[in-house]
Protein backbone atom coordinates (compact mmCIF):
# COMPACT_ATOMS: atom_id res chain seq x y z
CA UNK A 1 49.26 90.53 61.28
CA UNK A 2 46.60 93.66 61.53
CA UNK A 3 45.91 92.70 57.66
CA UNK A 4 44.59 89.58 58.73
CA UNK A 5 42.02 90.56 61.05
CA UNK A 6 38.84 89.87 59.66
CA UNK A 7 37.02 93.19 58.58
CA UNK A 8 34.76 94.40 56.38
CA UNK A 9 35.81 96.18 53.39
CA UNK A 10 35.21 96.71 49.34
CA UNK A 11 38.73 97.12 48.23
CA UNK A 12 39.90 100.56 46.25
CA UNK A 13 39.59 103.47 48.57
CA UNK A 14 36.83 102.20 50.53
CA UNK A 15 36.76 101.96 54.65
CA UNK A 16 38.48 98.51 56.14
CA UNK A 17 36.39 98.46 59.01
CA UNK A 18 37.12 95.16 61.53
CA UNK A 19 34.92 93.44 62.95
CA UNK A 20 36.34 93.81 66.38
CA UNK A 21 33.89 97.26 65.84
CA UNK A 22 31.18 94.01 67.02
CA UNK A 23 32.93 92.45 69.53
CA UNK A 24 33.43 95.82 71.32
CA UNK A 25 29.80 96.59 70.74
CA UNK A 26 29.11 92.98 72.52
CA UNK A 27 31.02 93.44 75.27
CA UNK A 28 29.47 97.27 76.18
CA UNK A 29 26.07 95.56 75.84
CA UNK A 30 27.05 92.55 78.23
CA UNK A 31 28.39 95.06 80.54
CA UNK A 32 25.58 97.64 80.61
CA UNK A 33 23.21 93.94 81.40
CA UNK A 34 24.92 93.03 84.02
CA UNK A 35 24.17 95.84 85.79
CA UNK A 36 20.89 95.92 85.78
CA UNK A 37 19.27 94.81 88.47
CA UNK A 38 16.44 92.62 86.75
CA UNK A 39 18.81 90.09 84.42
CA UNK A 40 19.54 86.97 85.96
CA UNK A 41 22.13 84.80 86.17
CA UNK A 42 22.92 82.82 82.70
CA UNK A 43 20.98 84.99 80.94
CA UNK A 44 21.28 85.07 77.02
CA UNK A 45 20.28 87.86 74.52
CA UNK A 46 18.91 86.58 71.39
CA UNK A 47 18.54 88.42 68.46
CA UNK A 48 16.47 87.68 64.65
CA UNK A 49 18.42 89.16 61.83
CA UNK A 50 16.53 90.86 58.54
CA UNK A 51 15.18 88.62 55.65
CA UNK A 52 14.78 88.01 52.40
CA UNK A 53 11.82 89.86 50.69
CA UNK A 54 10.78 90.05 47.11
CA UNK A 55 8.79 92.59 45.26
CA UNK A 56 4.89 91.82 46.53
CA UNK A 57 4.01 88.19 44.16
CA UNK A 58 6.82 88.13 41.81
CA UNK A 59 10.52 86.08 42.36
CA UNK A 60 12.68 89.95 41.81
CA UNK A 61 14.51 90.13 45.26
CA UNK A 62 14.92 93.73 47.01
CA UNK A 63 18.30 94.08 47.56
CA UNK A 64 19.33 92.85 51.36
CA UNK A 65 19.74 95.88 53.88
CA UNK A 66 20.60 94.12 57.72
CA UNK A 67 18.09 94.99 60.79
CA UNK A 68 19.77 97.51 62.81
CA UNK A 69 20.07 96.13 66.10
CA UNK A 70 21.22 92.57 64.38
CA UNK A 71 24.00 94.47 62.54
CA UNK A 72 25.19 96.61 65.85
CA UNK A 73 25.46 93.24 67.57
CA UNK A 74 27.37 91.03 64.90
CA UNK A 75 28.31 92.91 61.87
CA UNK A 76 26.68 90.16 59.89
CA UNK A 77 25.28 90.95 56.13
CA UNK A 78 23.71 88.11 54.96
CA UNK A 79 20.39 87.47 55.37
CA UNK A 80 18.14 84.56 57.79
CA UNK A 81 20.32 84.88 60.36
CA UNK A 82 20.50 84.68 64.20
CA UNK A 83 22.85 85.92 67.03
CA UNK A 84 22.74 84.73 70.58
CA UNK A 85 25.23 85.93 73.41
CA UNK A 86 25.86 84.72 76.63
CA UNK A 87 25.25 87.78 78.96
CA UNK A 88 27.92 86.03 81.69
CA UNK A 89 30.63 85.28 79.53
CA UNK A 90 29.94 87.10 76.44
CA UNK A 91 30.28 84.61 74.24
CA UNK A 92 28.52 85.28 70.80
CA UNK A 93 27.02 82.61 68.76
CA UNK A 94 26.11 82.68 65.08
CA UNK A 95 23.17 80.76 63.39
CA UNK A 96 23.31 80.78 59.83
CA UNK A 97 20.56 79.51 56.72
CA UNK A 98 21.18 75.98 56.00
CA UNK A 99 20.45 76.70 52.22
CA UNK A 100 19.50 73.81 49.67
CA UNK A 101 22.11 72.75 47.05
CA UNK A 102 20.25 74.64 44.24
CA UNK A 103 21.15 77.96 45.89
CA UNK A 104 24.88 77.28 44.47
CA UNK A 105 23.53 77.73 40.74
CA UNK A 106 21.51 80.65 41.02
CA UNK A 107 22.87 82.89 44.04
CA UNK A 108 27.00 81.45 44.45
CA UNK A 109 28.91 79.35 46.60
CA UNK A 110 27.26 77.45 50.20
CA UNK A 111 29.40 78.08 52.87
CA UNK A 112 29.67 76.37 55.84
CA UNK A 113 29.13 77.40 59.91
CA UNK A 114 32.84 77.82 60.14
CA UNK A 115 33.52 80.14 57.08
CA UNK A 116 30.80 82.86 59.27
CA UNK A 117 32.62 82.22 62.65
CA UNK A 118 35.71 82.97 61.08
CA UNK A 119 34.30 85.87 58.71
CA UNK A 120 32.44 87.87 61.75
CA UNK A 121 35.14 86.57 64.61
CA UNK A 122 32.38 84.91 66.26
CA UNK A 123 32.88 82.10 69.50
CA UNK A 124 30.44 79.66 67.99
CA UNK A 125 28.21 79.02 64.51
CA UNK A 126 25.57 77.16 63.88
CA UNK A 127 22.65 76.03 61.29
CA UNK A 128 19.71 78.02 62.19
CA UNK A 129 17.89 74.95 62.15
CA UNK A 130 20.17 73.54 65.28
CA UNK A 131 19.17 76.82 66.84
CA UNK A 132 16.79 75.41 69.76
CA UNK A 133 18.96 72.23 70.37
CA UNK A 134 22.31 75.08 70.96
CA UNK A 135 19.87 77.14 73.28
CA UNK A 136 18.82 74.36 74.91
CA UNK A 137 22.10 72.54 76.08
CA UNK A 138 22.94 76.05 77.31
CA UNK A 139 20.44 75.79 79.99
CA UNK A 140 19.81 79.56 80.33
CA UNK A 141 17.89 81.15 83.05
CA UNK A 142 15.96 83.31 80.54
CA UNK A 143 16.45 84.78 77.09
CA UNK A 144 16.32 88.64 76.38
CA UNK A 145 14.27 89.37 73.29
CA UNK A 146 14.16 92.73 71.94
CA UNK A 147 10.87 93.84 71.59
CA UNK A 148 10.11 98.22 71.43
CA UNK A 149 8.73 100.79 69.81
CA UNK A 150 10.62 103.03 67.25
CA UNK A 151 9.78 106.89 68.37
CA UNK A 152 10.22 107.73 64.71
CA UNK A 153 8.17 105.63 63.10
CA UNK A 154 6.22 103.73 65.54
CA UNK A 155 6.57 100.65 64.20
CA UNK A 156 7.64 97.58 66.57
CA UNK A 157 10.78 96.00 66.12
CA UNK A 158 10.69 92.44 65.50
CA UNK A 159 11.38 90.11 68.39
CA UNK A 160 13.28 86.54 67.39
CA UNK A 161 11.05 83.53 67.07
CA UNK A 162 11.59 80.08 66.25
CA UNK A 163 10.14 76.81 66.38
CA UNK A 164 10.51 75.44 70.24
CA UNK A 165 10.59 78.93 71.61
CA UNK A 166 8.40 78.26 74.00
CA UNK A 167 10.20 75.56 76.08
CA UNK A 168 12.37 78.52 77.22
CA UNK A 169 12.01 81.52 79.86
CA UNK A 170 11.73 84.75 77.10
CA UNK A 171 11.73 88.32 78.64
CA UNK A 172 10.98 91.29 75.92
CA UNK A 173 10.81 94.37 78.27
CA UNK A 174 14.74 94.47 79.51
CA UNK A 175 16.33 94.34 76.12
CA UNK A 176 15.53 96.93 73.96
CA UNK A 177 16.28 100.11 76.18
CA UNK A 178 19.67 98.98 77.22
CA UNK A 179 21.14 98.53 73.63
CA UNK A 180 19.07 101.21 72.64
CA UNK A 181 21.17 103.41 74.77
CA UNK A 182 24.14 101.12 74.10
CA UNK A 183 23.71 102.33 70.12
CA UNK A 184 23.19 105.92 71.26
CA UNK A 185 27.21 106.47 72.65
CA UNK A 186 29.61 105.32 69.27
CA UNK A 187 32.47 104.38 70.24
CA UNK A 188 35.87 105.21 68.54
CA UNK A 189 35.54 102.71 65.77
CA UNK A 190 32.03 103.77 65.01
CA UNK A 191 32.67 107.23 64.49
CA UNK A 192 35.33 106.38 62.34
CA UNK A 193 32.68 104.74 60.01
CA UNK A 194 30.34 107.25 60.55
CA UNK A 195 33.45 110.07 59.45
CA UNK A 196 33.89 108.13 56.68
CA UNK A 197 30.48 108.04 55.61
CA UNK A 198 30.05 111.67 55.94
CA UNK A 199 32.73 112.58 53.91
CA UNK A 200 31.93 110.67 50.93
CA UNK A 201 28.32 112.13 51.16
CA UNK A 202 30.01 116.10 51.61
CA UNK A 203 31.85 115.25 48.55
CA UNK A 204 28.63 113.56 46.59
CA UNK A 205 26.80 116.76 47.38
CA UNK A 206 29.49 118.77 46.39
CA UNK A 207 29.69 117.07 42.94
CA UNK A 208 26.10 117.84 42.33
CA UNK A 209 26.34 121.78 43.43
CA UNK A 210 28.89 121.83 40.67
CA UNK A 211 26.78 119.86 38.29
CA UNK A 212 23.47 121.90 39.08
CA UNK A 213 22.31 123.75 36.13
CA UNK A 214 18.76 125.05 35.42
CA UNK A 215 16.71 123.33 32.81
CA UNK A 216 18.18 119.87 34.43
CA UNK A 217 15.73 117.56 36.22
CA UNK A 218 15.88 117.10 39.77
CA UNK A 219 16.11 113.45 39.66
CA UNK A 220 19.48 113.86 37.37
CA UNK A 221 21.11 115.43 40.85
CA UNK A 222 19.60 112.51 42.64
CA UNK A 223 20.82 109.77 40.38
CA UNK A 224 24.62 111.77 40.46
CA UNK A 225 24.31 111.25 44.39
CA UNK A 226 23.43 108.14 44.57
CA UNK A 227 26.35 107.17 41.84
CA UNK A 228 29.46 109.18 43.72
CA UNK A 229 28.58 107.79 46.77
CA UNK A 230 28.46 104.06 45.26
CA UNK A 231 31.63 104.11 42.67
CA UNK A 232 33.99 106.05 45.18
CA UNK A 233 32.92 105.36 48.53
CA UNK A 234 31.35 101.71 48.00
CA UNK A 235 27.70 102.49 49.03
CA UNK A 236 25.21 100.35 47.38
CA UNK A 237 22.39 101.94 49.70
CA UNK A 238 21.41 105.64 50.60
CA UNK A 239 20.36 105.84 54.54
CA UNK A 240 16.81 107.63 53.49
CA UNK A 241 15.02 108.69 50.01
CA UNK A 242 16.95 111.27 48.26
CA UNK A 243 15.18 114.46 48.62
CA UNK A 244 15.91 117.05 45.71
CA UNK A 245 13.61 119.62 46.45
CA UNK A 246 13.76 122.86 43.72
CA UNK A 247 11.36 125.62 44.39
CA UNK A 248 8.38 125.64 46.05
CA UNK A 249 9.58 121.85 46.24
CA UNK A 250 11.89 122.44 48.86
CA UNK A 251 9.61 123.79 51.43
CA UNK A 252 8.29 120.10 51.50
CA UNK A 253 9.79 118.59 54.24
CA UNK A 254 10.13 114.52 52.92
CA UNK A 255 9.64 115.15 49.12
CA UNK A 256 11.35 113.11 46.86
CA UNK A 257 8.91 109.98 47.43
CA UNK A 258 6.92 107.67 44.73
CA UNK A 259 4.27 110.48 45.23
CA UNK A 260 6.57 113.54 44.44
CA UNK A 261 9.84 111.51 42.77
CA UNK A 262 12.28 114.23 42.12
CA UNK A 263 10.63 114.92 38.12
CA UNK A 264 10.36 118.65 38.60
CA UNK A 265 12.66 120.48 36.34
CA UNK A 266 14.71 122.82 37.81
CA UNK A 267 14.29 126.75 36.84
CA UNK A 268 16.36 130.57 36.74
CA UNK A 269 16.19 131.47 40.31
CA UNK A 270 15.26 128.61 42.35
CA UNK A 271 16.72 127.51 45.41
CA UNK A 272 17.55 123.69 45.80
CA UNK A 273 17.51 122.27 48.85
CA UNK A 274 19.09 118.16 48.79
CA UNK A 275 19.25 116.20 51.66
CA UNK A 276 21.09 112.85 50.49
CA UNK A 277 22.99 110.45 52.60
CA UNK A 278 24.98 107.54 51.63
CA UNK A 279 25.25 104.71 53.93
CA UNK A 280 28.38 101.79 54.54
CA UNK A 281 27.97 98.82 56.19
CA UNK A 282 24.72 100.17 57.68
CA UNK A 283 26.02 103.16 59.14
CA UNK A 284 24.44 106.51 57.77
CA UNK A 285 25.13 109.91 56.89
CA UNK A 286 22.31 112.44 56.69
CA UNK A 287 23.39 115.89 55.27
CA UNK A 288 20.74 118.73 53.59
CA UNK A 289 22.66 121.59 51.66
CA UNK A 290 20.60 124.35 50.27
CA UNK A 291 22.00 126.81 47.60
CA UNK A 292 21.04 128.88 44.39
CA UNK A 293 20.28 126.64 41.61
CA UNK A 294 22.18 129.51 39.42
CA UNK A 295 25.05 130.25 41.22
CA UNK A 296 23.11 133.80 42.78
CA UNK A 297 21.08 134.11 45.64
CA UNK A 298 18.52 136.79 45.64
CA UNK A 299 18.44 139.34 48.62
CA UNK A 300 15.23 137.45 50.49
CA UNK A 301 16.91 134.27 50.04
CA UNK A 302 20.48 135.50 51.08
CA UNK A 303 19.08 137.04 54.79
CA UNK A 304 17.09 133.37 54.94
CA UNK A 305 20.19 131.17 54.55
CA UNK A 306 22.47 133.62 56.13
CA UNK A 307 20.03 133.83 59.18
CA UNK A 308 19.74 130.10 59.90
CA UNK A 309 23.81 129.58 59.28
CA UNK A 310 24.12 131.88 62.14
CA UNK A 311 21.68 130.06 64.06
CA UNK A 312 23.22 127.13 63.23
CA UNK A 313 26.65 127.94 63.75
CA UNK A 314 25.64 129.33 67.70
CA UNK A 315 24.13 126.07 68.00
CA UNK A 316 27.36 124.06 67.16
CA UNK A 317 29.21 126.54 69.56
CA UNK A 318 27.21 125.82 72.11
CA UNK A 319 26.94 122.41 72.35
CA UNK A 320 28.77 120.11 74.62
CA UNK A 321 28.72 116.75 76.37
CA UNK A 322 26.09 116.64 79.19
């Protein structure tokens, strides 16, 4: 039965998306490896999900958002995890937390390796802590690490580690820009997610156009946003600070931060310019909409927004594949 397959989903009108959207993705990375000229034989990629983190010294947890790369591979949403697959064969292994019996009280039920094999419609799962000894027995040539630089930020992602690592062959330099590229071409099932996450966010900003009324505060449009895009279309996170840029506001390019939050109220002939994007199951929208906070544009800012439409509509025209 399709209704079986296991997927991800949040029931009421939110996206079912399967988690064969992962296996795909696994089998496009082992294919695009084998080709390359530098993996060996029995080679096995190896990848450190996100953590836990808490707010600086205090016990109040920041809510759980998966590494990229980790959740392009396996799907997975919990936290502590890590994902091996066998670049040969492409089987995919799962190593889970082996949490302590308090964690039932405070944070819900402990399930075992075999609830996450079944749940992400992995080949094999596994205690993290059994991580080395699995690795091991698999005698691989080398592992593939992903270790490289993010051109937008230029931070480092973070390359797994573990205790015993260094028994094993580890290569960080082949990784990264093969399922860098991998993520750059979505396949079917992505874009459907990403549709999906785009039109919830065109209909979020569309609520707050309507809503927009001068005298309100900036951060009221923000807050509406962020609460469509959660109650109808499941999104607990946005994919980037809101920016809700009124006035001279909205000439500032990533306004909206702890700096600058949103406070400015908005006045009789401003123009507003939002970009807001909800995200679901780690897959972003990112939309900006500027328009007349009452209802009118003025002449100068008519020819502005009617100049770069037309600039952006030849754009779209042009484009193509290639």
């Amino acid at each position: 039965k399709i209704s079986s397959r296991p997927s991800f989903w949040l029931g009421n009108e939110t996206l079912k998306v399967p988690v064969a959207l992962f296996a795909l993705n696994r089998r496009r990375l082992c294919e695009r490896l084998r080709q390359n000229k530098d993996v060996q034989k029995n080679s096995i990629v190896l990848l450190q999900g996100g953590e836990e983190t808490q707010r600086y010294c205090t016990d109040t947890g920041i809510v759980f958002r998966q590494e990229s790369y980790f959740h392009w591979t396996f799907g997975v949403t919990e936290a502590g995890c890590f994902g091996a697959v066998d670049v040969d064969t492409g089987r995919s292994m799962l190593f889970v937390p082996q949490l302590p019996e308090s964690y039932a009280v405070w944070m819900g039920k402990i399930h075992p390796p075999e609830f996450f094999k079944n749940k992400y419609a992995v080949d094999e799962a596994y205690y993290v802590t059994e991580l080395c000894s699995v690795l091991a027995s698999k005698k691989p040539a080398v592992l593939l690490t992903l270790r490289g630089v993010n051109t937008d930020s230029g931070n480092v992602s973070k390359e797994a580690s573990f205790e015993g690592i260094s028994q094993f062959n580890v290569n960080n330099k082949i990784l990264h820009p093969e399922i860098a590229e991998c993520r750059v071409i979505k396949t079917d099932m992505e874009l459907e997610v990403l549709r999906y996450t785009n039109k919830i966010s065109s209909e979020a900003h569309k609520e707050v156009m309507k809503a927009v009324k001068v005298g309100m505060k900036e951060y009221e449009l923000e807050s509406l946003f962020q609460h469509y895009c959660y109650a109808r279309g499941g999104m607990r996170h946005t994919s980037y600070t809101c920016i809700c840029g009124s006035g001279e506001n909205s000439s500032v390019l990533h306004y909206g931060h702890a700096g600058a939050p949103n406070d400015k109220t908005i006045e009789d002939g401003d123009l507003c310019l939002f970009d807001m994007g909800g995200e679901y199951y780690c897959y972003s929208s990112d939309i900006t909409c500027t328009f007349p906070a009452n209802g009118k544009f003025t002449a100068d800012q008519r020819a502005i927004y009617e100049a770069v439409l037309k600039a952006s509509r030849a754009v779209m025209a042009a484009i193509k594949p290639g």
